[in-house]
Protein backbone atom coordinates (compact mmCIF):
# COMPACT_ATOMS: atom_id res chain seq x y z
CA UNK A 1 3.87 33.63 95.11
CA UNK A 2 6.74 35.48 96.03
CA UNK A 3 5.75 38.85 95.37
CA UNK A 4 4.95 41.97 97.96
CA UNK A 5 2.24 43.87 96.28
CA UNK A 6 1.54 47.76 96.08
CA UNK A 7 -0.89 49.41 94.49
CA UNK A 8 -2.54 52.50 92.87
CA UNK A 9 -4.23 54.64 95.18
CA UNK A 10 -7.78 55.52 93.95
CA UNK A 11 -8.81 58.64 95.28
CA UNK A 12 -12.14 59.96 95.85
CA UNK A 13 -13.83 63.40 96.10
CA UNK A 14 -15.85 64.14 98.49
CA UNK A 15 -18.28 67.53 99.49
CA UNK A 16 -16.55 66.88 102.94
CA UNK A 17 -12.64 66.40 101.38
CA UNK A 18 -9.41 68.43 102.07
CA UNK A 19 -5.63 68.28 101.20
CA UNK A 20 -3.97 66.74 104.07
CA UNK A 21 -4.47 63.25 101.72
CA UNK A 22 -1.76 65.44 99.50
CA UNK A 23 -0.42 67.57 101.85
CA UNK A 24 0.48 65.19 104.39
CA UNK A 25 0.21 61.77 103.28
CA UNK A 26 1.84 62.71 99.60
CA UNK A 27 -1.05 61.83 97.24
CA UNK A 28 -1.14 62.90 93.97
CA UNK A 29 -3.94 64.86 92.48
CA UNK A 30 -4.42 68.70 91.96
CA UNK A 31 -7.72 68.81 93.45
CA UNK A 32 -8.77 70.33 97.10
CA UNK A 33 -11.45 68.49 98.06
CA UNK A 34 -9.99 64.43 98.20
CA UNK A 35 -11.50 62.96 100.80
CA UNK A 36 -10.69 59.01 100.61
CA UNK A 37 -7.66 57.10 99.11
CA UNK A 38 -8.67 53.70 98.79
CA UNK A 39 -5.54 51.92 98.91
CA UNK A 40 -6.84 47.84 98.68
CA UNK A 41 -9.95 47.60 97.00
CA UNK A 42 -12.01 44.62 95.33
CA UNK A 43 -15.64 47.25 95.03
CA UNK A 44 -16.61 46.23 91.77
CA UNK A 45 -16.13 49.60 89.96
CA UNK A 46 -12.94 50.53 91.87
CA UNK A 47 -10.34 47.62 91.58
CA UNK A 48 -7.00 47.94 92.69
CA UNK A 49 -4.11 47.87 90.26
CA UNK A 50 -0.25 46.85 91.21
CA UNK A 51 2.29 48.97 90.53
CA UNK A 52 5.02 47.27 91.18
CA UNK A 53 7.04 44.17 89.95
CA UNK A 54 6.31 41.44 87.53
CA UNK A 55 2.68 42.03 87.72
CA UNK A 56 2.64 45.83 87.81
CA UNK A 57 -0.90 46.61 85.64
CA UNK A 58 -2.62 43.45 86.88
CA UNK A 59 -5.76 44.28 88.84
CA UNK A 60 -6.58 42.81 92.40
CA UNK A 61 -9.20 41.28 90.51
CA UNK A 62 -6.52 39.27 88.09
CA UNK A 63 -4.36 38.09 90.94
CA UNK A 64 -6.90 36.70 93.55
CA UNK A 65 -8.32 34.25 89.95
CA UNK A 66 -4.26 33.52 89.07
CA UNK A 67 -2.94 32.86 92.68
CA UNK A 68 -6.01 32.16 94.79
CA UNK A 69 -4.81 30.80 98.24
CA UNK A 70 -1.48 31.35 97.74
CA UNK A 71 -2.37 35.25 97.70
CA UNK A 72 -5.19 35.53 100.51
CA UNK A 73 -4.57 32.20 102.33
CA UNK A 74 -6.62 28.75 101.73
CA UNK A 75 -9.11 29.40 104.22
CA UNK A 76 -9.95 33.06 103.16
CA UNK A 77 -10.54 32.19 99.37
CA UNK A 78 -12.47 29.24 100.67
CA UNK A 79 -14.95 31.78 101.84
CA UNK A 80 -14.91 34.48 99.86
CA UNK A 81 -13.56 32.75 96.47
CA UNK A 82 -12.31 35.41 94.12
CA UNK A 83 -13.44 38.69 96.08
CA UNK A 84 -11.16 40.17 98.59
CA UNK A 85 -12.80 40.75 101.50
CA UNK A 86 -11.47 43.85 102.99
CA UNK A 87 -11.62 47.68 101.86
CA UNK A 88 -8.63 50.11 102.86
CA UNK A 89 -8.35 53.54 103.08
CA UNK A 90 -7.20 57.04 104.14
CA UNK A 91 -9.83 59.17 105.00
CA UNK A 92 -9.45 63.20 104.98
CA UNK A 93 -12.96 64.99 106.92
CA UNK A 94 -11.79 68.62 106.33
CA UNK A 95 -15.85 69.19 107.04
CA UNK A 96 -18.27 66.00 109.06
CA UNK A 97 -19.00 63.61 107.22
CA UNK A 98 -22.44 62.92 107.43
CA UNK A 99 -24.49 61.02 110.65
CA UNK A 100 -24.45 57.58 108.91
CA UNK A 101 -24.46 53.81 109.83
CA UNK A 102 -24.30 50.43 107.97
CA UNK A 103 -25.73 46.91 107.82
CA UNK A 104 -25.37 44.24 108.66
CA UNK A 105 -24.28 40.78 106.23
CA UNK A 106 -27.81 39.68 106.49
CA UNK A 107 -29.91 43.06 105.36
CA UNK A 108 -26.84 43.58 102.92
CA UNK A 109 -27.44 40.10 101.59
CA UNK A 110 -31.13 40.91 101.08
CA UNK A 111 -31.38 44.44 100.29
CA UNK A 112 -28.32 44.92 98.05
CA UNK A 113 -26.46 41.29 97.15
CA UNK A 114 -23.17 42.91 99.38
CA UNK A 115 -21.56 42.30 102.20
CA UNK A 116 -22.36 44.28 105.50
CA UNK A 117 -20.20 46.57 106.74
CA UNK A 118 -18.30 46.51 110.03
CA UNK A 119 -15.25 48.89 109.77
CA UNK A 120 -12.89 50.40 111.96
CA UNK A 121 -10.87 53.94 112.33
CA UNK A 122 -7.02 54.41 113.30
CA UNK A 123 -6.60 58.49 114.01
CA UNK A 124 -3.14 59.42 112.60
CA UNK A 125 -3.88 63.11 113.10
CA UNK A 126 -6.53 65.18 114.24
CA UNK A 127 -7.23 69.56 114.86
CA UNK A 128 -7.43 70.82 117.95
CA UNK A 129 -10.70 69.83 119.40
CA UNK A 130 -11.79 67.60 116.75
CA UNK A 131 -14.07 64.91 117.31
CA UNK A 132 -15.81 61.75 116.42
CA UNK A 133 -19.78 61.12 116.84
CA UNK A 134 -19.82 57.24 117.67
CA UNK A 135 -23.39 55.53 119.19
CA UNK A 136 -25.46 56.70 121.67
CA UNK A 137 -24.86 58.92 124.70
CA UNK A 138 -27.89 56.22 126.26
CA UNK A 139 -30.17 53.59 125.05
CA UNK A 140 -32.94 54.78 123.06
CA UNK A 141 -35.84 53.62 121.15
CA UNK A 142 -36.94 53.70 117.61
CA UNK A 143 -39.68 56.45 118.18
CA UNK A 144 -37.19 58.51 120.41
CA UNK A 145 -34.34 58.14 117.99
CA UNK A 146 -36.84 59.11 115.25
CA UNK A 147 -38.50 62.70 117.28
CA UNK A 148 -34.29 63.70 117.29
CA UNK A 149 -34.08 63.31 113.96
CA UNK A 150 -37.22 64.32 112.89
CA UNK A 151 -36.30 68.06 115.07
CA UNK A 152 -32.53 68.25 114.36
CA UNK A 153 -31.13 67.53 117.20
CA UNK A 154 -30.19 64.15 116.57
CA UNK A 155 -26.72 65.14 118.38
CA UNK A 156 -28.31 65.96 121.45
CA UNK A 157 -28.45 61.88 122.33
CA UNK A 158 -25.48 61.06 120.38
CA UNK A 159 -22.24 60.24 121.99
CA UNK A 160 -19.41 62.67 120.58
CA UNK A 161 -15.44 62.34 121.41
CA UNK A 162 -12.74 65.03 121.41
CA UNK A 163 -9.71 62.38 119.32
CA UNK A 164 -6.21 62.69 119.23
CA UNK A 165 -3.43 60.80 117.48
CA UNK A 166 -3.77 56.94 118.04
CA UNK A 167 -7.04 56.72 119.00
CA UNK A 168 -9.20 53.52 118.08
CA UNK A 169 -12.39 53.05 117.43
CA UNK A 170 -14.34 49.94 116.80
CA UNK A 171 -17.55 50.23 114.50
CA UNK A 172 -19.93 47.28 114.11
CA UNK A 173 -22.56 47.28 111.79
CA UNK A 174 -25.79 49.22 112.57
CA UNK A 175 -23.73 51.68 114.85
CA UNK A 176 -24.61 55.17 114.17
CA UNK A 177 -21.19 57.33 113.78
CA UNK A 178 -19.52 60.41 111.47
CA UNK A 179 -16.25 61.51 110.90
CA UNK A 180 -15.83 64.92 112.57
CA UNK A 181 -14.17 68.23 110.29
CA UNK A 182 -10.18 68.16 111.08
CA UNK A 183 -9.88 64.41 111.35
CA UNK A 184 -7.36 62.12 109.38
CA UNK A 185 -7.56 58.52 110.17
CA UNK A 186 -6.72 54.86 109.06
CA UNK A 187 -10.42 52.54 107.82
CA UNK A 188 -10.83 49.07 107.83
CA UNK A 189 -13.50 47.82 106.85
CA UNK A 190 -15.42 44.98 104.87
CA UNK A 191 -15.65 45.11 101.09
CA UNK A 192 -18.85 47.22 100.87
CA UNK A 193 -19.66 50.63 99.82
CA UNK A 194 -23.15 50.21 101.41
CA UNK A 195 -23.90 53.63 103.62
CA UNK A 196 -27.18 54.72 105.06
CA UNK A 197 -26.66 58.13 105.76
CA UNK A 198 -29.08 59.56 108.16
CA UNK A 199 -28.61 63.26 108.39
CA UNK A 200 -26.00 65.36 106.36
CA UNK A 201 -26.04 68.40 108.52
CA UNK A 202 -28.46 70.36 105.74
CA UNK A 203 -25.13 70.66 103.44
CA UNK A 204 -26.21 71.39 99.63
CA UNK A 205 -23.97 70.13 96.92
CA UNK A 206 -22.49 72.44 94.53
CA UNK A 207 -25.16 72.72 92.15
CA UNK A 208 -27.79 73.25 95.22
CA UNK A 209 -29.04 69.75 95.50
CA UNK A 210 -28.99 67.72 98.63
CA UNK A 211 -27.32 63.84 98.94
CA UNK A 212 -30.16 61.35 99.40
CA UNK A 213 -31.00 60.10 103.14
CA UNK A 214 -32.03 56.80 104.00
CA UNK A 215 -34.49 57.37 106.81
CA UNK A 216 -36.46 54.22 106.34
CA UNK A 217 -33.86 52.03 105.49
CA UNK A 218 -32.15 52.43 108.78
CA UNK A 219 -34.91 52.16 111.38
CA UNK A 220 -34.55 48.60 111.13
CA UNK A 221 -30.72 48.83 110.82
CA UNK A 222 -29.58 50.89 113.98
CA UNK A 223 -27.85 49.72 117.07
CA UNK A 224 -30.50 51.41 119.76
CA UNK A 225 -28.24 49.70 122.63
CA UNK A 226 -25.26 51.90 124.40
CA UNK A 227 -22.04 51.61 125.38
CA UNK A 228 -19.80 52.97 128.49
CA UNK A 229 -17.57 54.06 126.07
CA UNK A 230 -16.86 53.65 122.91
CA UNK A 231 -12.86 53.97 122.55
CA UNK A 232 -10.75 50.60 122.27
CA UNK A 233 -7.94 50.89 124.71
CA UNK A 234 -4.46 48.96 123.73
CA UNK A 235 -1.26 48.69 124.67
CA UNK A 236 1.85 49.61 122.11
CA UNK A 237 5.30 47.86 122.70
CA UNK A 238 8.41 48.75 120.29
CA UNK A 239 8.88 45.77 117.83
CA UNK A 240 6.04 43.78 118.86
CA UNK A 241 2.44 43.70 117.37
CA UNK A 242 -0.19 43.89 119.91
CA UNK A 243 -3.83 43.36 119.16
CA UNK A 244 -5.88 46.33 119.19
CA UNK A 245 -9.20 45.20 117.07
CA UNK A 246 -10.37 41.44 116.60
CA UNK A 247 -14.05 40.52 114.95
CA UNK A 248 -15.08 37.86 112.50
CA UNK A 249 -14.04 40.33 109.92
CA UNK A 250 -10.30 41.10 110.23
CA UNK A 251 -7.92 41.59 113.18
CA UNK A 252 -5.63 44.63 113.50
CA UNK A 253 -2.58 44.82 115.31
CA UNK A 254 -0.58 47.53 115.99
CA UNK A 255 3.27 47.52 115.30
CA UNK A 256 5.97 49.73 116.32
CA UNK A 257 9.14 49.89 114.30
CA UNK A 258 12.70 50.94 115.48
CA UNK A 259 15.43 49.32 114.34
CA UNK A 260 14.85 45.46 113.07
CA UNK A 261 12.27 42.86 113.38
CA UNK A 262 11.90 39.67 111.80
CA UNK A 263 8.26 38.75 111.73
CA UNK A 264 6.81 35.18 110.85
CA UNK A 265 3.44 34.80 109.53
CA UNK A 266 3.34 30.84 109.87
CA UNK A 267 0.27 30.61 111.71
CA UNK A 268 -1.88 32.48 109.64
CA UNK A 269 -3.71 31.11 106.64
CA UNK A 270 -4.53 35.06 105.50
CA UNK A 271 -3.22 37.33 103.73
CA UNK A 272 -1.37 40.39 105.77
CA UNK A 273 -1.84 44.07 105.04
CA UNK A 274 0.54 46.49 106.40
CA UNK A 275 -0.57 50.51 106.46
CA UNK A 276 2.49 53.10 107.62
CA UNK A 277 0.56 55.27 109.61
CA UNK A 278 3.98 56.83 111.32
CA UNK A 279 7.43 57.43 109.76
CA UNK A 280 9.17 54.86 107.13
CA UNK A 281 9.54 51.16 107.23
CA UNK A 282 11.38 49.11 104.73
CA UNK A 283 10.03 45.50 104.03
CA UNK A 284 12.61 43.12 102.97
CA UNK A 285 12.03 39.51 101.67
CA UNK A 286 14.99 37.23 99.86
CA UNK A 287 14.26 38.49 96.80
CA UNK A 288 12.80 41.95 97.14
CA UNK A 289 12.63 45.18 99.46
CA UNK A 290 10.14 47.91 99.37
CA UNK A 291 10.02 51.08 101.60
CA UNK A 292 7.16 52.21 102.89
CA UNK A 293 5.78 55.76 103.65
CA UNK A 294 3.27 57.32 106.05
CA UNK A 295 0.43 56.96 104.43
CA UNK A 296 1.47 53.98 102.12
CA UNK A 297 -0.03 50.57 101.65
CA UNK A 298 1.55 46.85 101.41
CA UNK A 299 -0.05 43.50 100.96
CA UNK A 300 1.44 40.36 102.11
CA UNK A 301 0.63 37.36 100.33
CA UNK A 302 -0.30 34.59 102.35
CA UNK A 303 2.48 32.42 100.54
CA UNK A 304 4.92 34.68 102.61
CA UNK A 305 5.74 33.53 106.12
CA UNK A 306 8.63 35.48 106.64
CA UNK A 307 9.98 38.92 106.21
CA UNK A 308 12.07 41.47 107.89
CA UNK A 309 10.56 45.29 108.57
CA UNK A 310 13.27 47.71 109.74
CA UNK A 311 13.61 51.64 110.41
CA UNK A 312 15.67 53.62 111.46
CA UNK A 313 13.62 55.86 113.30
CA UNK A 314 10.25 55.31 114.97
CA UNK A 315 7.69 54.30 113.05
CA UNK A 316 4.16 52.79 113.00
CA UNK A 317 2.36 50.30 111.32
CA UNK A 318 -1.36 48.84 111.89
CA UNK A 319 -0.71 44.47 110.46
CA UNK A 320 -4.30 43.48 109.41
CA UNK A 321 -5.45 40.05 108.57
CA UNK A 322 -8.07 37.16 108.89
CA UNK A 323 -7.77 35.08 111.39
């Protein structure tokens, strides 16, 4: 399979949603209130369809049963078979999102036949003062967490970040978090559209109802521990991809462009997925280029071990994979 693959971004409303999806990352819809692009996606009512090349209008779906290990490496369709394990998007807060968390494989398994999710964010832009709410300020217990909650004032004893541009944050499953109003960022996560969101700031929907909570579900769900702090620190060196996340999961590097780099993918049995979270990269394999935009998506079939990325000014990329 010798074949890089873009595809259809499906975007997503949201109560919380804004225009810098359009506005800045140059998606197309006439709405004002987008809130996700998911730009690789294998959730069983929102498949991803090419759009380019021989198999422009074939789903994600069609390609992972026609090429199997070829597309998403031997090892990774060993495991997952014929459903792609990893859900990527752009994500617009022009309000919070709500106070929310996920679980884990296991309570997924049981509760809902999905997989858990663990997920991280990217920050390609974010308002002055804008922040993050990610874990607890301290370690708490059920019955503590649950008085907070119970009062509003849940943020009182959760840990909240002023972000800027580049920041990285790592969320496991059962870690309580929210996107904060003025933040666009980067998600990774696992294929799984399992949330349980815990308070949603007392924000009616248009027609004066209120999104369901999931106050029971999560008491068993929640990460009670704390960190120090909750921001993954990397290093970024032109041309080179450095690790900044690793976890059973995925692994995301991040790679900056300026000029030309020839990058081999010979050790990995994985797919790669590429994200242009800074300026424009062009992709370039023997038989095929494709440029790539802020705020554009490419997958790498595992089949292809080498390729050449160039730019001619700086630009950014976060590589994902399985390793």
């Amino acid at each position: 399979m010798k074949q890089l693959l873009k595809f259809e971004p499906i975007l997503k409303d949201k109560i919380w949603g804004g225009e810098k999806l359009k506005k800045i990352l140059n998606k197309k819809s006439d709405r004002t209130d987008i809130g996700e692009s998911w730009e690789i996606s294998d959730v069983d009512a929102d498949t991803s369809i090419v759009v380019n090349g021989n198999l422009a209008g074939k789903t994600l779906k069609d390609i992972i049963k026609e090429f199997k290990g070829e597309l998403v490496g031997k090892k990774v369709h060993e495991q997952f078979g014929e459903k792609f394990p990893l859900l990527i998007k752009f994500i617009d807060a022009k309000e919070a999102l709500s106070i929310q968390l996920h679980p884990n494989d296991e309570l997924a398994k049981k509760r809902h036949n999905s997989f858990g999710k663990t997920e991280m964010w990217y920050v390609m832009q974010a308002d002055e003062n804008a922040n993050l709410i990610v874990g607890f300020k301290k370690d708490i217990s059920p019955k503590e967490y649950l008085h907070h909650l119970e009062n509003k004032t849940l943020t009182a004893i959760l840990n909240i970040d002023v972000v800027a541009k580049g920041d990285v944050y790592f969320i496991p499953t059962g870690r309580v978090h929210a996107i904060g109003a003025g933040v666009l960022l980067a998600e990774i996560q696992q294929t799984s559209d399992i949330t349980y969101r815990i308070y949603d700031w007392d924000r009616p929907n248009a027609d004066g109802s209120f999104r369901d909570l999931h106050t029971q579900e999560a008491i068993d769900a929640i990460e009670y521990t704390s960190e120090k702090s909750y921001k993954t620190d990397y290093q970024k060196k032109i041309n080179t991809a450095s690790q900044i996340v690793s976890c059973p999961y995925f692994t995301t590097n991040v790679l900056p462009i300026l000029g030309e780099v020839n990058v081999n993918h010979s050790e990995k049995d994985s797919f790669v997925i590429y994200m242009c979270v800074e300026g424009v990269v062009e992709f370039s394999i023997e038989n095929q280029s494709e440029k790539l935009k802020m705020g554009e998506t490419l997958l790498v079939p595992a089949s292809i071990k080498e390729l050449k990325i160039s730019s001619t000014e700086k630009a950014e990329l976060l590589e994902v994979f399985i390793k």
